[in-house]
PDB file of N, CA and C in Angstrom:
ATOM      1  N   UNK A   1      18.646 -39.802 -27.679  1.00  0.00           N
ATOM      2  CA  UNK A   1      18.323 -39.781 -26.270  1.00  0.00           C
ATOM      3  C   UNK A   1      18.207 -38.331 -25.816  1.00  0.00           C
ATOM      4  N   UNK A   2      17.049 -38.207 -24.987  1.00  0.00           N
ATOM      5  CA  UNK A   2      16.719 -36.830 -24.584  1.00  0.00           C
ATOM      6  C   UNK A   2      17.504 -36.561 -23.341  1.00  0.00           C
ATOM      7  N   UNK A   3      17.986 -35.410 -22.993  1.00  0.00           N
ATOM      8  CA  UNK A   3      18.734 -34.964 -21.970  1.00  0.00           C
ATOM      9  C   UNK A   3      18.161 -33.860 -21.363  1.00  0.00           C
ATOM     10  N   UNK A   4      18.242 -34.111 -20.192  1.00  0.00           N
ATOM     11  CA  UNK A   4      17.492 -32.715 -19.255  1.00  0.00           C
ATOM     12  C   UNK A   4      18.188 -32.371 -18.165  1.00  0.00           C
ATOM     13  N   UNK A   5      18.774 -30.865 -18.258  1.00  0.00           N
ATOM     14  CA  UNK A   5      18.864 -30.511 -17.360  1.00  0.00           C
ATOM     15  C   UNK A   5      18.877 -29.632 -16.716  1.00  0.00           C
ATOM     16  N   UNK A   6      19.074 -29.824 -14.961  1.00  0.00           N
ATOM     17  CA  UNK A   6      18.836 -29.147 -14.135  1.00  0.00           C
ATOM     18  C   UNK A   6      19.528 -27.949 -13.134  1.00  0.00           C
ATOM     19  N   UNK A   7      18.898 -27.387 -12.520  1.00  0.00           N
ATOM     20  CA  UNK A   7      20.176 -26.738 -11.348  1.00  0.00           C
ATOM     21  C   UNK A   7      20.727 -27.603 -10.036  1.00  0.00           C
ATOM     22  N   UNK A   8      21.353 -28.195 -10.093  1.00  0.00           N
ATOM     23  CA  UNK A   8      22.198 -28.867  -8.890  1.00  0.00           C
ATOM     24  C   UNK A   8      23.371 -28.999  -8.569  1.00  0.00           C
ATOM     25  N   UNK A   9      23.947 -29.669  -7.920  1.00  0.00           N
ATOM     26  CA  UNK A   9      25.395 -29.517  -7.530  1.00  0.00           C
ATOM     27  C   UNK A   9      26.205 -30.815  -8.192  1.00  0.00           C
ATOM     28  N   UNK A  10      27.492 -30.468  -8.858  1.00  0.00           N
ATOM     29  CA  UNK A  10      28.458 -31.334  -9.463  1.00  0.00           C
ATOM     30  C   UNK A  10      28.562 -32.494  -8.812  1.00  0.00           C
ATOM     31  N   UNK A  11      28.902 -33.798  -8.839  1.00  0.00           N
ATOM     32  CA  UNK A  11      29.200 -34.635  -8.124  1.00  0.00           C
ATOM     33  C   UNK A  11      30.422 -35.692  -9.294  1.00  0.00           C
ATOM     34  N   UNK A  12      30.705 -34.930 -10.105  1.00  0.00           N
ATOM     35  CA  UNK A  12      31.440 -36.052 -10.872  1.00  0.00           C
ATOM     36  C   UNK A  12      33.197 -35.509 -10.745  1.00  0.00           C
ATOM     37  N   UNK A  13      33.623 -33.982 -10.377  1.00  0.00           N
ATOM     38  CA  UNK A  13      34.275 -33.956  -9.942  1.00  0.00           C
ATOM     39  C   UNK A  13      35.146 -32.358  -9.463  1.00  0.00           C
ATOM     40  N   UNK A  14      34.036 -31.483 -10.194  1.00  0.00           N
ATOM     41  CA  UNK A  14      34.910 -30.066  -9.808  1.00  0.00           C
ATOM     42  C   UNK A  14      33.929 -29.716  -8.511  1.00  0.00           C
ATOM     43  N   UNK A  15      32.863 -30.386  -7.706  1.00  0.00           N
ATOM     44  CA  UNK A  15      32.128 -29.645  -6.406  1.00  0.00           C
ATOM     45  C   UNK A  15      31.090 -28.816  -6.617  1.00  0.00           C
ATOM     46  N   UNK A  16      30.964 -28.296  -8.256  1.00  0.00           N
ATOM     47  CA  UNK A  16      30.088 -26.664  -7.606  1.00  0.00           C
ATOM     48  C   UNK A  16      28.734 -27.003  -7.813  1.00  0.00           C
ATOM     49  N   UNK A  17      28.514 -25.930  -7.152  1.00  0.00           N
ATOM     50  CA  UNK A  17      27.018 -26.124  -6.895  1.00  0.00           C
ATOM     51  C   UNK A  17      26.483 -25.096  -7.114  1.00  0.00           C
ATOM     52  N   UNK A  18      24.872 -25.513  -7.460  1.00  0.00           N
ATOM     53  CA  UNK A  18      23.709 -24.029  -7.921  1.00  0.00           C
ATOM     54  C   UNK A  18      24.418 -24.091  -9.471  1.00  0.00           C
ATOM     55  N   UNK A  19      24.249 -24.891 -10.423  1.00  0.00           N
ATOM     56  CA  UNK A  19      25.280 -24.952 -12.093  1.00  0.00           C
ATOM     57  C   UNK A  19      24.047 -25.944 -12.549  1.00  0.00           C
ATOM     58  N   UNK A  20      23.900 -25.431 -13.846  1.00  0.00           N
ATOM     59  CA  UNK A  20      23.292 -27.010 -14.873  1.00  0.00           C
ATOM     60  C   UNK A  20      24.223 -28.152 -14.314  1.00  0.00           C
ATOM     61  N   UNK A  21      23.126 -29.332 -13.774  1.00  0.00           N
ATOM     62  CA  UNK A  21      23.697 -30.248 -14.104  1.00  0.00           C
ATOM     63  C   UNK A  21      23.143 -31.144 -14.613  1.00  0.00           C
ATOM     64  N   UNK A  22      23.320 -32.175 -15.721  1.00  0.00           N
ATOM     65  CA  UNK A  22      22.732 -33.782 -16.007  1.00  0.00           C
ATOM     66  C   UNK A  22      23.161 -34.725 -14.563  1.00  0.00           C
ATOM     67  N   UNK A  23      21.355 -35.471 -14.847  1.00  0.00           N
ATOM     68  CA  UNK A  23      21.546 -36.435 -14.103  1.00  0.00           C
ATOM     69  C   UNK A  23      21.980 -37.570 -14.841  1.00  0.00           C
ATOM     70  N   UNK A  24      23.164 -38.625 -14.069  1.00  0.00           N
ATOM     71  CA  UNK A  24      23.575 -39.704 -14.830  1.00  0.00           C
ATOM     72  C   UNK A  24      23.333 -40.944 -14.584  1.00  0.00           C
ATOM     73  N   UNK A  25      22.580 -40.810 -13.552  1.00  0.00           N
ATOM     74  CA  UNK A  25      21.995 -42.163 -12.917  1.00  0.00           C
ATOM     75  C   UNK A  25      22.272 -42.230 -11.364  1.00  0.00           C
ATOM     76  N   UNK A  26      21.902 -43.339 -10.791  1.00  0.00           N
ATOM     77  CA  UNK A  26      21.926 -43.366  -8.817  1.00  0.00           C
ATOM     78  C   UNK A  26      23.153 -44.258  -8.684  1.00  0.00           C
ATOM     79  N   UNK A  27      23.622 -43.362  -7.383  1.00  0.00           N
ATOM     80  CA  UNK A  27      24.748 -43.874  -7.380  1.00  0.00           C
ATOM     81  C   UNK A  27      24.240 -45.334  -5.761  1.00  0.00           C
ATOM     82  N   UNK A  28      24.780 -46.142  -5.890  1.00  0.00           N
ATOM     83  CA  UNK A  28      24.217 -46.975  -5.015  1.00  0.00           C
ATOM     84  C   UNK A  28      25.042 -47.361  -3.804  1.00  0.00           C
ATOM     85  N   UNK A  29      24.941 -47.716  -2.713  1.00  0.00           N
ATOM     86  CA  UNK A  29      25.688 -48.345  -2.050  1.00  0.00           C
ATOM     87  C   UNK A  29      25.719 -48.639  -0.716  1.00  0.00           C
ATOM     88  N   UNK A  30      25.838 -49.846   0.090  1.00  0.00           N
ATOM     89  CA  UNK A  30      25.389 -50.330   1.491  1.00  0.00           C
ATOM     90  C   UNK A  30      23.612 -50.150   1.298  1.00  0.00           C
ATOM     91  N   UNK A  31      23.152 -50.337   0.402  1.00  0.00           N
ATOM     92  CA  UNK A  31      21.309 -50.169   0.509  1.00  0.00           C
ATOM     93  C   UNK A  31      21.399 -48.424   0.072  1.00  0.00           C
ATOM     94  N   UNK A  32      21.740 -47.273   0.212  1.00  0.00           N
ATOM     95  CA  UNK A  32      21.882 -46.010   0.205  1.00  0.00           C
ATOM     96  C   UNK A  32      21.352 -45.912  -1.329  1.00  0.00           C
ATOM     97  N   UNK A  33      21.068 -45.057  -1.711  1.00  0.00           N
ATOM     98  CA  UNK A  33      20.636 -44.528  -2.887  1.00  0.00           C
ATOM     99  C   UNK A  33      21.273 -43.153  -3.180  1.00  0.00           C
ATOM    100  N   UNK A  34      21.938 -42.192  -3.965  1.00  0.00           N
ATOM    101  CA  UNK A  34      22.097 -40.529  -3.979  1.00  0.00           C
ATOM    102  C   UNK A  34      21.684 -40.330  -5.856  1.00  0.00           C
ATOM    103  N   UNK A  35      21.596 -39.488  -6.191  1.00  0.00           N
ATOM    104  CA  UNK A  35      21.006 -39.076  -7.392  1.00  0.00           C
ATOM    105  C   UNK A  35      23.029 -38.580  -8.118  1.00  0.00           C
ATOM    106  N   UNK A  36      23.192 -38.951  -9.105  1.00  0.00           N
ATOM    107  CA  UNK A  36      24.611 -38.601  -9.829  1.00  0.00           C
ATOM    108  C   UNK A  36      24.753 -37.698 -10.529  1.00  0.00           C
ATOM    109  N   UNK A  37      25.099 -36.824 -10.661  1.00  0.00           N
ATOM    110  CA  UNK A  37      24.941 -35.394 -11.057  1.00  0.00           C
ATOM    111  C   UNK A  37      26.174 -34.613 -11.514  1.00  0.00           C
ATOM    112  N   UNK A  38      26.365 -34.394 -12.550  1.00  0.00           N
ATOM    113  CA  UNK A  38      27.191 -33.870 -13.295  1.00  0.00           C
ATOM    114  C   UNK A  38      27.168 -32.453 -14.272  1.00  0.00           C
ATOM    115  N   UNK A  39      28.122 -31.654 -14.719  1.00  0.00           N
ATOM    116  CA  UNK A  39      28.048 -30.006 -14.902  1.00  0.00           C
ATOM    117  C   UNK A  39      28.367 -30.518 -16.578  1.00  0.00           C
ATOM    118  N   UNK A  40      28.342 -29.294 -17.322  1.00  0.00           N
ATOM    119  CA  UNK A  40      29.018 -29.818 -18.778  1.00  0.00           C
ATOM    120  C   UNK A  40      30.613 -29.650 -18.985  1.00  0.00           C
ATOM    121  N   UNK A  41      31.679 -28.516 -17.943  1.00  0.00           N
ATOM    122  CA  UNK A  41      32.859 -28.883 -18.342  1.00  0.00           C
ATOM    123  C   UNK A  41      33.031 -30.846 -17.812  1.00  0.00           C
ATOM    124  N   UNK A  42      32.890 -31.040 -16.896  1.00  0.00           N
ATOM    125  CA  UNK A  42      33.327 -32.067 -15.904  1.00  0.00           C
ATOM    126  C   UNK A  42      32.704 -33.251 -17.233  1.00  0.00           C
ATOM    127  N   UNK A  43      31.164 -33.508 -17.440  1.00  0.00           N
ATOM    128  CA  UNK A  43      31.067 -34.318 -18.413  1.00  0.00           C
ATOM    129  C   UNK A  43      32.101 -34.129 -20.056  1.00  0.00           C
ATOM    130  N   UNK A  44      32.216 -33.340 -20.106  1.00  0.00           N
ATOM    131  CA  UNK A  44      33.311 -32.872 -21.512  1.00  0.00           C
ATOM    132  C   UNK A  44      34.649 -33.319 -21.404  1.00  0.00           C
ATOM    133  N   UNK A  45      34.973 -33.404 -19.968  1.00  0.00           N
ATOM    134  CA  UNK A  45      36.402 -34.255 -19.564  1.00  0.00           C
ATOM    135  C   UNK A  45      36.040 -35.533 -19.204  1.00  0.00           C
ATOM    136  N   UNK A  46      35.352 -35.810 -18.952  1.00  0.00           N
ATOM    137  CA  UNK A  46      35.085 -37.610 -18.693  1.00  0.00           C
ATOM    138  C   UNK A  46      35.020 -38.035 -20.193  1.00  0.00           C
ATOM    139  N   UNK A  47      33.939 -37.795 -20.870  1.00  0.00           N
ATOM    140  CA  UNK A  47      33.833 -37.601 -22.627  1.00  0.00           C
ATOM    141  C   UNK A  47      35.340 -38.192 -23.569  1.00  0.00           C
ATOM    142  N   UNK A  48      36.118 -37.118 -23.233  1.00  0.00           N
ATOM    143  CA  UNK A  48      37.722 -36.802 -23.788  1.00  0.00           C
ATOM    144  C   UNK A  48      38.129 -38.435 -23.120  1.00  0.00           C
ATOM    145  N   UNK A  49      38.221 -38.411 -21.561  1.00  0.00           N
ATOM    146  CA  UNK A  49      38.817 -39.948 -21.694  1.00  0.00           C
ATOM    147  C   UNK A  49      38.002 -41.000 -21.725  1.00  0.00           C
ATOM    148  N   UNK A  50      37.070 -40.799 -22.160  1.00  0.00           N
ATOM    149  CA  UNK A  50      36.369 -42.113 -22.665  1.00  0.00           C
ATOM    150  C   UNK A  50      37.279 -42.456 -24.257  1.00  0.00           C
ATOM    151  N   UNK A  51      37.030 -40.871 -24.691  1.00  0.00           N
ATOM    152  CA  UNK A  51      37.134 -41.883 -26.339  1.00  0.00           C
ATOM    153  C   UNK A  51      38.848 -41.943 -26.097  1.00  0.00           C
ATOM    154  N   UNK A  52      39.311 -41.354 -25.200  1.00  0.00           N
ATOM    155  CA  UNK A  52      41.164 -41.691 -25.503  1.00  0.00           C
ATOM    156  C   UNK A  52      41.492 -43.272 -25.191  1.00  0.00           C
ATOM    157  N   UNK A  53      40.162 -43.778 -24.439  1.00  0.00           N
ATOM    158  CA  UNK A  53      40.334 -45.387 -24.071  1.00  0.00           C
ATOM    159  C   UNK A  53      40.131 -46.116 -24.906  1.00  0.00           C
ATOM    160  N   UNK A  54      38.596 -45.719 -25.828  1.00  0.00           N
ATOM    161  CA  UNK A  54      38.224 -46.432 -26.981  1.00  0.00           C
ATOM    162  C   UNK A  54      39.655 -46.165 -28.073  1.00  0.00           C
ATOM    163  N   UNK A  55      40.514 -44.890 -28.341  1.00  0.00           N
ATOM    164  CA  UNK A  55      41.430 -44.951 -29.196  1.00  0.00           C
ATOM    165  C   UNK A  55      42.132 -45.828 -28.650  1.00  0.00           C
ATOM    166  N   UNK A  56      42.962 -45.912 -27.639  1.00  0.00           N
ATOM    167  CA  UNK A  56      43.820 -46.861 -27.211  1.00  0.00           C
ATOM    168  C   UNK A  56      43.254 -48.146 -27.413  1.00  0.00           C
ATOM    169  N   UNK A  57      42.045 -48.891 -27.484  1.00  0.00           N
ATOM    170  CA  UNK A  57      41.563 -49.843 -27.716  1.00  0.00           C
ATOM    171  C   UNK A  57      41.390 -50.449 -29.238  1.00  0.00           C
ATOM    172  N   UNK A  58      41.568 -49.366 -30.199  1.00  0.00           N
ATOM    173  CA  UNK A  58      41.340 -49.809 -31.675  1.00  0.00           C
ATOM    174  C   UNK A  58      42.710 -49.391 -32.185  1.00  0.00           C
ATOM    175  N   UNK A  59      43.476 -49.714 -31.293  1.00  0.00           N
ATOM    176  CA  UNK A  59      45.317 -49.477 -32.006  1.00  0.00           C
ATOM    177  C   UNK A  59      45.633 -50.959 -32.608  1.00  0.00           C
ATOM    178  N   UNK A  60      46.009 -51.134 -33.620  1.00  0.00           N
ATOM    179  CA  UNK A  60      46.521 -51.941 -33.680  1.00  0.00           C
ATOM    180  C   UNK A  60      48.118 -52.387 -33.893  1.00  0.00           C
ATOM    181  N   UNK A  61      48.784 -53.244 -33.475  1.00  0.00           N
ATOM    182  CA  UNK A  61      49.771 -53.660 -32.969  1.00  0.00           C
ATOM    183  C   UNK A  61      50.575 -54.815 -33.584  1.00  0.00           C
ATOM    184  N   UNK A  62      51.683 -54.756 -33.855  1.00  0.00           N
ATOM    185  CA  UNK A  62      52.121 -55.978 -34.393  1.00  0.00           C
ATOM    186  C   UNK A  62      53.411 -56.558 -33.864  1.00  0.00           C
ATOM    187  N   UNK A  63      53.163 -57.638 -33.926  1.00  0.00           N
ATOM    188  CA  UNK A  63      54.689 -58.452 -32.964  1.00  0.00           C
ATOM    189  C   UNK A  63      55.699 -58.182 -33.992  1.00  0.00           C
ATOM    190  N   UNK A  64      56.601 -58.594 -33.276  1.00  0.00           N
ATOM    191  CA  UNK A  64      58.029 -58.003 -33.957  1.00  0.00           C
ATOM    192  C   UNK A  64      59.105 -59.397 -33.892  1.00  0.00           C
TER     193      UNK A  64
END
């Protein structure tokens, strides 16, 4: 998958603005539309807890 990106402002969670950001899709809501926009530290920490969920998800466990 090709990735492009642009100069815009963070929206996934550190604020800044005028930074590369990827777009990640529209964010939707009440009919509203906004464009989702994210920097590369901020995606690199979403990233980290994604896969710490997928690890927590392939633990396996045994009754006792």
């Amino acid at each position: 998958m090709e990735r492009y990106w642009t100069i815009g402002d963070c929206w996934l969670g550190c604020g800044r603005t005028g930074v590369q950001v990827l777009w990640l899709g529209p964010i939707q809501w009440d009919g509203w539309t906004a464009p989702f926009m994210a920097c590369a530290p901020c995606l690199d920490r979403l990233l980290a807890q994604a896969r710490a969920h997928w690890l927590r998800g392939l633990r396996v466990t045994t009754a006792s």
